[in-house]
C-alpha atoms as a PDB file:
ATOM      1  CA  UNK A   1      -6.019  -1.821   0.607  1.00  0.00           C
ATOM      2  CA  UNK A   2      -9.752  -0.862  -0.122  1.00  0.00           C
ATOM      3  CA  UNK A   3      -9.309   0.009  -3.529  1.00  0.00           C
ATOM      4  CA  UNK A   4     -12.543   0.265  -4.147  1.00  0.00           C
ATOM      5  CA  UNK A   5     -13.558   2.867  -1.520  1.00  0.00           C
ATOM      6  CA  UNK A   6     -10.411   5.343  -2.706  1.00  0.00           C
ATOM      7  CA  UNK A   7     -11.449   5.572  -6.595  1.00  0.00           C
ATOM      8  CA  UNK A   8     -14.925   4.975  -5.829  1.00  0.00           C
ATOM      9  CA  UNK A   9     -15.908   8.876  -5.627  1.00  0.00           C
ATOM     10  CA  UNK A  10     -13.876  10.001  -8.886  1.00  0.00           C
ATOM     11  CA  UNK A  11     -16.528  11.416 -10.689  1.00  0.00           C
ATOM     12  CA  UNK A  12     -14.489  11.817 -14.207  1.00  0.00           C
ATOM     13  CA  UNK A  13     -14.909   8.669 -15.747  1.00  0.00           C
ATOM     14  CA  UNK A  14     -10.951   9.456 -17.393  1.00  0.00           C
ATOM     15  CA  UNK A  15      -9.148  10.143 -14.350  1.00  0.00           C
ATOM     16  CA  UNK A  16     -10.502   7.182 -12.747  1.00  0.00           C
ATOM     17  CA  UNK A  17      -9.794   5.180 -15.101  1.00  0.00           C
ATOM     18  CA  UNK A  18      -5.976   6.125 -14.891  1.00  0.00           C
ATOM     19  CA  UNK A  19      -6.130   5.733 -10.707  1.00  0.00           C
ATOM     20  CA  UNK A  20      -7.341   2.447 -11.285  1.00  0.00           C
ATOM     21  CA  UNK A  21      -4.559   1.572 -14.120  1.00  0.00           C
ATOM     22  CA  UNK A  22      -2.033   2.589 -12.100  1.00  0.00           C
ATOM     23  CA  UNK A  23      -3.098   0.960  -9.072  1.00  0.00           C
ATOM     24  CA  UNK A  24      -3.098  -2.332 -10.990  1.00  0.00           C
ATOM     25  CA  UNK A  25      -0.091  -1.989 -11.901  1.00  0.00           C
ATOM     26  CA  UNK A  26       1.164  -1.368  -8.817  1.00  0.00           C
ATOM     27  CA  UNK A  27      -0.264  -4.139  -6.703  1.00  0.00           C
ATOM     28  CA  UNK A  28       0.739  -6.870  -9.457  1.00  0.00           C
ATOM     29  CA  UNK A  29       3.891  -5.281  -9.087  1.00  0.00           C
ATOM     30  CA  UNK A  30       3.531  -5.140  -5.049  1.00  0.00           C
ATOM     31  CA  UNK A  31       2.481  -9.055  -4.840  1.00  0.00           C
ATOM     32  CA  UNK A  32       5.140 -10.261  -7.568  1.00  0.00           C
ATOM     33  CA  UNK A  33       6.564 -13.330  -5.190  1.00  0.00           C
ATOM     34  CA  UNK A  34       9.796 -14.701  -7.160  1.00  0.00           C
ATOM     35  CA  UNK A  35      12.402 -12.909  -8.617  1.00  0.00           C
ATOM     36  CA  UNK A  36      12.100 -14.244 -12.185  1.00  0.00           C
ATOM     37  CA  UNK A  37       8.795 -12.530 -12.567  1.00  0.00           C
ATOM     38  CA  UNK A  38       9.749  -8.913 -10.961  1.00  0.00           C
ATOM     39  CA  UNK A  39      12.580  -8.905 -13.517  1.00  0.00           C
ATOM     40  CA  UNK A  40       9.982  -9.854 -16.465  1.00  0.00           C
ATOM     41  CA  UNK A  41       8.251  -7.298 -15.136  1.00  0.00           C
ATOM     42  CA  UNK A  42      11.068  -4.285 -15.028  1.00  0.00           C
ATOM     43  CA  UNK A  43      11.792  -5.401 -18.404  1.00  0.00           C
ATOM     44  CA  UNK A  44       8.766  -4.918 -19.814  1.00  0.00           C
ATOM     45  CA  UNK A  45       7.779  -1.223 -18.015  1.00  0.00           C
ATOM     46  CA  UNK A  46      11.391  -0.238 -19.268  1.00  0.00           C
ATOM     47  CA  UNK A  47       9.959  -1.405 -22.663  1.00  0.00           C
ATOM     48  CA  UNK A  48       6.802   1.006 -22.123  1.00  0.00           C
ATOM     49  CA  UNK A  49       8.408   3.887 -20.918  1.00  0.00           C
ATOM     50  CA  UNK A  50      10.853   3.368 -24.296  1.00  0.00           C
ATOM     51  CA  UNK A  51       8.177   3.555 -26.154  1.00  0.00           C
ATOM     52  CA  UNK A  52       6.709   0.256 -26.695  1.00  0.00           C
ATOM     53  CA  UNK A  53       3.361  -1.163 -25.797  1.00  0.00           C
ATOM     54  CA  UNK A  54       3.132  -5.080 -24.435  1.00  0.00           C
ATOM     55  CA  UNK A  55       0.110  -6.979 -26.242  1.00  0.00           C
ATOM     56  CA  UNK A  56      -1.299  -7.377 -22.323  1.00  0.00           C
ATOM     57  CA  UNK A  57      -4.572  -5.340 -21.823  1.00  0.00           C
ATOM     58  CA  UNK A  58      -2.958  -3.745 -18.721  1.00  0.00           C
ATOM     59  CA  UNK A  59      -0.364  -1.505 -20.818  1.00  0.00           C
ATOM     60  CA  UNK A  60      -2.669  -0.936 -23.505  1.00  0.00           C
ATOM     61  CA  UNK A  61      -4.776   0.855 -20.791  1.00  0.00           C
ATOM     62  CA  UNK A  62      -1.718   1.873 -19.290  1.00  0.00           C
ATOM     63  CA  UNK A  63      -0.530   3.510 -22.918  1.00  0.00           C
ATOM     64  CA  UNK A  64      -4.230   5.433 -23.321  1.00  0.00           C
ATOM     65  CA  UNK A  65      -3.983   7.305 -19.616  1.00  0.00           C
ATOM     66  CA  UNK A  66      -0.776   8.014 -20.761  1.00  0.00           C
ATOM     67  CA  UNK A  67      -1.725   9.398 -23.935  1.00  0.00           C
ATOM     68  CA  UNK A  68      -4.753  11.487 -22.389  1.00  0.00           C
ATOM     69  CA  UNK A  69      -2.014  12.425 -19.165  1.00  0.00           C
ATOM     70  CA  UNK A  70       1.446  12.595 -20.599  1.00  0.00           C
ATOM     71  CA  UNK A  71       2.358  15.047 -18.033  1.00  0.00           C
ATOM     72  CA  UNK A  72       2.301  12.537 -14.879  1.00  0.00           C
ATOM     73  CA  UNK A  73       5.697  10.992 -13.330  1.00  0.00           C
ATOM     74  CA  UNK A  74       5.374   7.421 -14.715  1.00  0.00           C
ATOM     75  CA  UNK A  75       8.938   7.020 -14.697  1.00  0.00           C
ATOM     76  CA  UNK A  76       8.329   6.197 -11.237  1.00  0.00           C
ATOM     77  CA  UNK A  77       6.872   3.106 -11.621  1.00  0.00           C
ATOM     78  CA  UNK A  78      10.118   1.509 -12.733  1.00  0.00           C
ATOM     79  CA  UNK A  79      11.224   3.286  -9.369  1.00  0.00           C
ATOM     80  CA  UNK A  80       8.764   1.370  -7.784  1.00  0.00           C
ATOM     81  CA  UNK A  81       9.779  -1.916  -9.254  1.00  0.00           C
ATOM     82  CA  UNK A  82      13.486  -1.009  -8.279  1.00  0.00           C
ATOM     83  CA  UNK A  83      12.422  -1.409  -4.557  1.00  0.00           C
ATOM     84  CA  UNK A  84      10.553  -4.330  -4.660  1.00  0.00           C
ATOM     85  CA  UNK A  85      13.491  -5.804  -6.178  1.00  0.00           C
ATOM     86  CA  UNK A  86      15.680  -5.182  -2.708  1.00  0.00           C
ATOM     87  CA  UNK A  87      12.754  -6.120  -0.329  1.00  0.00           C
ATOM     88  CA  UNK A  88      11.838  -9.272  -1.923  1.00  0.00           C
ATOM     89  CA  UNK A  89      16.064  -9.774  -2.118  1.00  0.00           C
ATOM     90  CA  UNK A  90      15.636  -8.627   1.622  1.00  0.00           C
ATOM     91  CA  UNK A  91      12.016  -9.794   3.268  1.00  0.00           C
ATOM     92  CA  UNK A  92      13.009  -9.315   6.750  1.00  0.00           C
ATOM     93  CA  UNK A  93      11.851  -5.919   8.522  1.00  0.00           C
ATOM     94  CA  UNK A  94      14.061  -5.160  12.171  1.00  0.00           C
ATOM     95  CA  UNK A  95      11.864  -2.397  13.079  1.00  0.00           C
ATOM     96  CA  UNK A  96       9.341  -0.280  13.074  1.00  0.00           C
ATOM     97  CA  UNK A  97      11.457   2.510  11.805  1.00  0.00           C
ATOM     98  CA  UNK A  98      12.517   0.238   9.381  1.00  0.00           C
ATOM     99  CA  UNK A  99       9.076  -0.959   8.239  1.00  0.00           C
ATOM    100  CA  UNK A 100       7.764   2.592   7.772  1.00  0.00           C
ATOM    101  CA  UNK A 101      10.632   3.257   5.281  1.00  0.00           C
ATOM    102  CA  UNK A 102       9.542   0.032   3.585  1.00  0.00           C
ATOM    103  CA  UNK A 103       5.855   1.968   3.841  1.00  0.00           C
ATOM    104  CA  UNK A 104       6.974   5.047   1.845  1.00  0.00           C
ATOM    105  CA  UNK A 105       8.862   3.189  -0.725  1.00  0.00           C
ATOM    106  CA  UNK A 106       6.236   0.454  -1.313  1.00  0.00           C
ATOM    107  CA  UNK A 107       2.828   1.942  -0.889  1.00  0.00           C
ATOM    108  CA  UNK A 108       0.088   1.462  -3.781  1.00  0.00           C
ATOM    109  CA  UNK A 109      -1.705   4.351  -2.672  1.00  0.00           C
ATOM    110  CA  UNK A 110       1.339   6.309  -2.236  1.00  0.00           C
ATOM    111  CA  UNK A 111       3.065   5.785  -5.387  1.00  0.00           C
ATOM    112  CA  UNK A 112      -0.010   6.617  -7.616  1.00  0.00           C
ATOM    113  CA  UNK A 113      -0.075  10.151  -6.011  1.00  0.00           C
ATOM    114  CA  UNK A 114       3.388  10.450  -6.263  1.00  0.00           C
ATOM    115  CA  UNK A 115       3.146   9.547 -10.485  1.00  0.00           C
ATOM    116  CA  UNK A 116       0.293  11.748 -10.486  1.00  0.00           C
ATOM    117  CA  UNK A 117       1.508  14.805  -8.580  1.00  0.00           C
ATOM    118  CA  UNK A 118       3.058  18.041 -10.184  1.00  0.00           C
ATOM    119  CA  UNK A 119       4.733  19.220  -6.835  1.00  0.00           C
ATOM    120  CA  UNK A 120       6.122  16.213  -5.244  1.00  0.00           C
ATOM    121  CA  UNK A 121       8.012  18.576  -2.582  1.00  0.00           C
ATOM    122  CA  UNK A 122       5.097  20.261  -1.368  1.00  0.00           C
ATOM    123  CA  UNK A 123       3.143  17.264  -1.023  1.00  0.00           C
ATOM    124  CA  UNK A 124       5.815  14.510   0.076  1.00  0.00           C
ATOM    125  CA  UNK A 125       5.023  14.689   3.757  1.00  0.00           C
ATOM    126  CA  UNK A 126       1.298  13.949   2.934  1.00  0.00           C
ATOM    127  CA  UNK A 127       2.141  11.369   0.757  1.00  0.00           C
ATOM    128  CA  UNK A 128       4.382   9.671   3.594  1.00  0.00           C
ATOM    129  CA  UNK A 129       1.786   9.515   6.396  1.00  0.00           C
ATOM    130  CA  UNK A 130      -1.063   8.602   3.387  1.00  0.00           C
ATOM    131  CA  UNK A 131       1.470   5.629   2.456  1.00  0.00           C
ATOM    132  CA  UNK A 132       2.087   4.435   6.531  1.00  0.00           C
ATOM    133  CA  UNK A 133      -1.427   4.184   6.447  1.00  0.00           C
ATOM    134  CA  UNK A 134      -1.788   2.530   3.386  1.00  0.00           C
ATOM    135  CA  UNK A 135       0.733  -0.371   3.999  1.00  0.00           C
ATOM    136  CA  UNK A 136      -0.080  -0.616   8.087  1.00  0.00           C
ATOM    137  CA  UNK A 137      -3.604  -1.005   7.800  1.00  0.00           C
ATOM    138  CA  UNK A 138      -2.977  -3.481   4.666  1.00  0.00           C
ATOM    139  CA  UNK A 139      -0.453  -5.683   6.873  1.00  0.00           C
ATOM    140  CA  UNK A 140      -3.246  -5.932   9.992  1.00  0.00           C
ATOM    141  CA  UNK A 141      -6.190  -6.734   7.653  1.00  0.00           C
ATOM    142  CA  UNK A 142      -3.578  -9.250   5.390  1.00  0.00           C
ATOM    143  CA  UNK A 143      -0.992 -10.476   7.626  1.00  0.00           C
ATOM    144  CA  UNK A 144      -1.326 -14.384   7.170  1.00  0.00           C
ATOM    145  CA  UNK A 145      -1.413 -13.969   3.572  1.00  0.00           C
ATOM    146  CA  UNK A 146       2.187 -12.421   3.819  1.00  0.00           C
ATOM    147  CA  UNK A 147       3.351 -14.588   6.449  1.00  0.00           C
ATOM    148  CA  UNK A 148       2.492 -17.471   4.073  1.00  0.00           C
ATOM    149  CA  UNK A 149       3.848 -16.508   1.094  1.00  0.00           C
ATOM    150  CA  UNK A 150       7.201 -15.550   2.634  1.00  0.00           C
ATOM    151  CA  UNK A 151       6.520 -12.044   2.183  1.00  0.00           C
ATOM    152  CA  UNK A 152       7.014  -8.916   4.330  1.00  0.00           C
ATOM    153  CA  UNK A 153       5.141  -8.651   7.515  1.00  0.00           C
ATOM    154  CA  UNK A 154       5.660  -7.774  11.264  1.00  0.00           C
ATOM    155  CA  UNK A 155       9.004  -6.503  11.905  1.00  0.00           C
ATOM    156  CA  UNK A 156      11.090  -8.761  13.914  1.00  0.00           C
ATOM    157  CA  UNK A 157      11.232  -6.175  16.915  1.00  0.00           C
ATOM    158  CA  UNK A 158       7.555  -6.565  17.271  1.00  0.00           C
ATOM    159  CA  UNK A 159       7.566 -10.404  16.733  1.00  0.00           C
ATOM    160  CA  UNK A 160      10.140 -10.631  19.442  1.00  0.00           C
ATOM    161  CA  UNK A 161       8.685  -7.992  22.425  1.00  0.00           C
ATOM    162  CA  UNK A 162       5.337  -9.041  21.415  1.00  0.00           C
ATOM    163  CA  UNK A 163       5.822 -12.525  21.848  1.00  0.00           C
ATOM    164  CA  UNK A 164       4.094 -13.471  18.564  1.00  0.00           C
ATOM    165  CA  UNK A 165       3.637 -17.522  17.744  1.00  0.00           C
ATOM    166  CA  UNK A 166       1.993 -19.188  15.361  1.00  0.00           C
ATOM    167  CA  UNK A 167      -0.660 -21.824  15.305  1.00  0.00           C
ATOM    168  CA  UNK A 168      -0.467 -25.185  14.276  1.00  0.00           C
ATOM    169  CA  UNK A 169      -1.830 -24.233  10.844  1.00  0.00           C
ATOM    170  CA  UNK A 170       1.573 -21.926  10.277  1.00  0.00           C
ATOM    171  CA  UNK A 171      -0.816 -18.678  10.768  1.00  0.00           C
ATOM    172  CA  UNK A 172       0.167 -15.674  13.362  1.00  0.00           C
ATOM    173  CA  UNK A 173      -1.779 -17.232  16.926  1.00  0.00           C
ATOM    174  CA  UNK A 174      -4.692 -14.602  17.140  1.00  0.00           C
ATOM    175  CA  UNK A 175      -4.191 -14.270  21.059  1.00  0.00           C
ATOM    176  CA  UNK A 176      -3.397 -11.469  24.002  1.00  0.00           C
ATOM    177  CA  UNK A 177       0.318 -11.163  22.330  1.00  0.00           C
ATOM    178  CA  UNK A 178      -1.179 -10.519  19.112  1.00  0.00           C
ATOM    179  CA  UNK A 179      -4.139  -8.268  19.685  1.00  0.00           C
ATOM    180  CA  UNK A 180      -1.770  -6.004  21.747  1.00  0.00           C
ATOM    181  CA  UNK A 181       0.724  -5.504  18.953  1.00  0.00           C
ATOM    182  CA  UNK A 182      -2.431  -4.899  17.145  1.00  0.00           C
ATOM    183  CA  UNK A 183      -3.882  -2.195  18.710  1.00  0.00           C
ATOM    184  CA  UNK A 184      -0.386  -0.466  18.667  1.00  0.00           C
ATOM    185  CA  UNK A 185      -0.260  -0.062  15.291  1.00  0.00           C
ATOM    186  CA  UNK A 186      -3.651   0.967  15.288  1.00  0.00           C
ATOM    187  CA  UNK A 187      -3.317   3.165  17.279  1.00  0.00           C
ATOM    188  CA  UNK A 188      -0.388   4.487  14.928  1.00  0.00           C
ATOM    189  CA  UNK A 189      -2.128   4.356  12.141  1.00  0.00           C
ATOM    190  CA  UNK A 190      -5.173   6.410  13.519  1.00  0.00           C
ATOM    191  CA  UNK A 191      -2.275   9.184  14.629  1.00  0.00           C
ATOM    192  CA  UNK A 192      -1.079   9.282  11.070  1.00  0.00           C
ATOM    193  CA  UNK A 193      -5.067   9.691   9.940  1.00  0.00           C
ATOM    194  CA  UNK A 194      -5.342  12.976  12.342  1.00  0.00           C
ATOM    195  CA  UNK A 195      -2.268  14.009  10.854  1.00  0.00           C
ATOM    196  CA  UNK A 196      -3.053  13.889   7.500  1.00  0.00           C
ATOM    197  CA  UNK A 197      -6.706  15.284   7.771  1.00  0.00           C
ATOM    198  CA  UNK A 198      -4.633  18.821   8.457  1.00  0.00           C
ATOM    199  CA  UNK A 199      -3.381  18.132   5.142  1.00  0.00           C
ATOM    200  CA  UNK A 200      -6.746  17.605   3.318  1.00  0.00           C
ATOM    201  CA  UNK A 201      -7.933  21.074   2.955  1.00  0.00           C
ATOM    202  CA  UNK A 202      -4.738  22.823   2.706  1.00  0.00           C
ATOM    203  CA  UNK A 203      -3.142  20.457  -0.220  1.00  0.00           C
ATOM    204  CA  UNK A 204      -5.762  18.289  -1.350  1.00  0.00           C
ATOM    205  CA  UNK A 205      -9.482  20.523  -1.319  1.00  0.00           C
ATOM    206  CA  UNK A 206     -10.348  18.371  -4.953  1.00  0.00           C
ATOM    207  CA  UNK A 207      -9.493  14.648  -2.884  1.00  0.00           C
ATOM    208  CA  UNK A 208     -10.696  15.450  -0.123  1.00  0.00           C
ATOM    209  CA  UNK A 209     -14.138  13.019  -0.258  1.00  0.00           C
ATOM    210  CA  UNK A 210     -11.799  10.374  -1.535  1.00  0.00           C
ATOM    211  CA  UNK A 211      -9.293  10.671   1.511  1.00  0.00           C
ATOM    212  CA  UNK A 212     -12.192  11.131   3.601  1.00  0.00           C
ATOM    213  CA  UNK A 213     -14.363   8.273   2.257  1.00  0.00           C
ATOM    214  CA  UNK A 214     -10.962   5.414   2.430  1.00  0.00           C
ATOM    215  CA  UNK A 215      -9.977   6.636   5.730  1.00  0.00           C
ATOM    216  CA  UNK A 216     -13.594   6.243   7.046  1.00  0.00           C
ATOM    217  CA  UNK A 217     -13.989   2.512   5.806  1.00  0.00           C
ATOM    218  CA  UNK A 218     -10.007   2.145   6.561  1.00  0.00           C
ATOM    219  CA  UNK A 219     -10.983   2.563  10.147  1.00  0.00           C
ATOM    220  CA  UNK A 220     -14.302   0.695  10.305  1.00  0.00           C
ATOM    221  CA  UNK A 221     -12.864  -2.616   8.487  1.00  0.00           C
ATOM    222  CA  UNK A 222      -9.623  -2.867  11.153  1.00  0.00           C
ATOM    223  CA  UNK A 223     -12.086  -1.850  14.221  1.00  0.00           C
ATOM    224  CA  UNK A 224     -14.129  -4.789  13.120  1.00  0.00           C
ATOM    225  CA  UNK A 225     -11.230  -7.316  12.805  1.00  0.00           C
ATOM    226  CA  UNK A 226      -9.625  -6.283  16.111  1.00  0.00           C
ATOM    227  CA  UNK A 227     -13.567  -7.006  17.702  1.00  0.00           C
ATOM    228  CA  UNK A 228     -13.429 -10.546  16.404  1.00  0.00           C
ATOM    229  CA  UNK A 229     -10.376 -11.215  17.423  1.00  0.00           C
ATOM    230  CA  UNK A 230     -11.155  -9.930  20.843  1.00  0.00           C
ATOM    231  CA  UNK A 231     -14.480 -11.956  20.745  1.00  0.00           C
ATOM    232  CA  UNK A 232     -12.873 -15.751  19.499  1.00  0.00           C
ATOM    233  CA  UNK A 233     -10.705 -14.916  23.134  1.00  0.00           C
ATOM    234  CA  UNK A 234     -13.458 -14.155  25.339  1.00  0.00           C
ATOM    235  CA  UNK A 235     -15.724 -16.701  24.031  1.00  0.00           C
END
């Protein structure tokens, strides 16, 4: 995810600071790898929403956006933590059906809108196709990270039509196979992008130069990895 390019154009030095809180949280959260630490984890955001504040700098933070936004939906980050619990139970995705459920339930991006935003039903379709993107793109530009850590990546549909392999250094084989599957889901992803720029003006006129700014970079960081894949098999 490019973090950076999302929050960059927040101009109130406040509001940023809570998207970049929560979006901490969330990707510690996202990249928690064994069960012990997930649970420490849901036990101590139970303990925040209770009331009480860990001595870690990350809730203190968390406690002072709080404090200056009490109105936002932070239950939902124990929501959050509730899912990760089943997919890291669960790491196997069938389908792509099945991995764009995954998307909506585990997207950083996603899931900070959805704690921020005071009418979840008028916005949860844009928050869908934001969080698709989100966790699509992040799976092309991180997908041997996952793979080695034993954590979600291609669905098993796609590993098996594709005809996916590895390399001798246990990382996805960067061939035909690959590139193909590759440029399917970009293609999807750039499908959910034209879909959700109908939803800029209409829901988000105040985000719009953040949407516009991620999705920009979004697009120019995968067409640059596809080209060097394509350019290792030609050479």
């Amino acid at each position: 995810m490019l973090i950076n390019e999302f929050i960059k154009p927040i101009k109130d030095k406040k509001l940023r600071a809570l998207y970049q809180i929560l979006i901490e949280h969330l990707s510690f959260i996202k990249n928690i790898e064994t069960m012990d630490l997930l649970k420490q984890t849901e036990k101590d955001v139970l303990a925040f929403l209770n009331g009480y504040t860990n001595e870690h700098k990350s809730y203190k933070q968390l406690r002072k956006s709080f404090k200056e936004y009490p109105l936002i939906h932070l239950k939902l980050l124990y929501s959050f933590i509730q899912y990760k619990v089943n997919y890291l139970s669960n790491p196997m995705i069938r389908s792509l059906d099945n991995y764009y459920k995954y998307a909506h339930e585990q997207s950083i991006i996603g899931f900070t809108l959805y704690i921020l935003n005071n009418q979840p039903k008028e916005h949860y379709e844009s928050i869908m196709t934001l969080s698709r993107i989100d966790v699509c793109s992040d799976l092309l530009l991180n997908a041997d990270l996952y793979l080695q850590k034993g954590l979600i990546h291609f669905p098993k549909q796609f590993i098996d039509d594709y005809g996916i392999s590895l390399d001798l250094n246990g990382y996805f084989l960067k061939n035909t196979a690959y590139i193909q599957m590759y440029e399917y889901l970009f293609f999807k992803i750039k499908q959910d992008i034209e879909k959700l720029n109908i939803y800029l003006e209409l829901i988000y006129p105040d985000l719009k130069e953040i949407f516009t700014n991620y999705l920009t970079q979004l697009v120019h960081t995968l067409t640059q990895l596809r080209d060097k894949y394509l350019s290792k098999i030609k050479s």
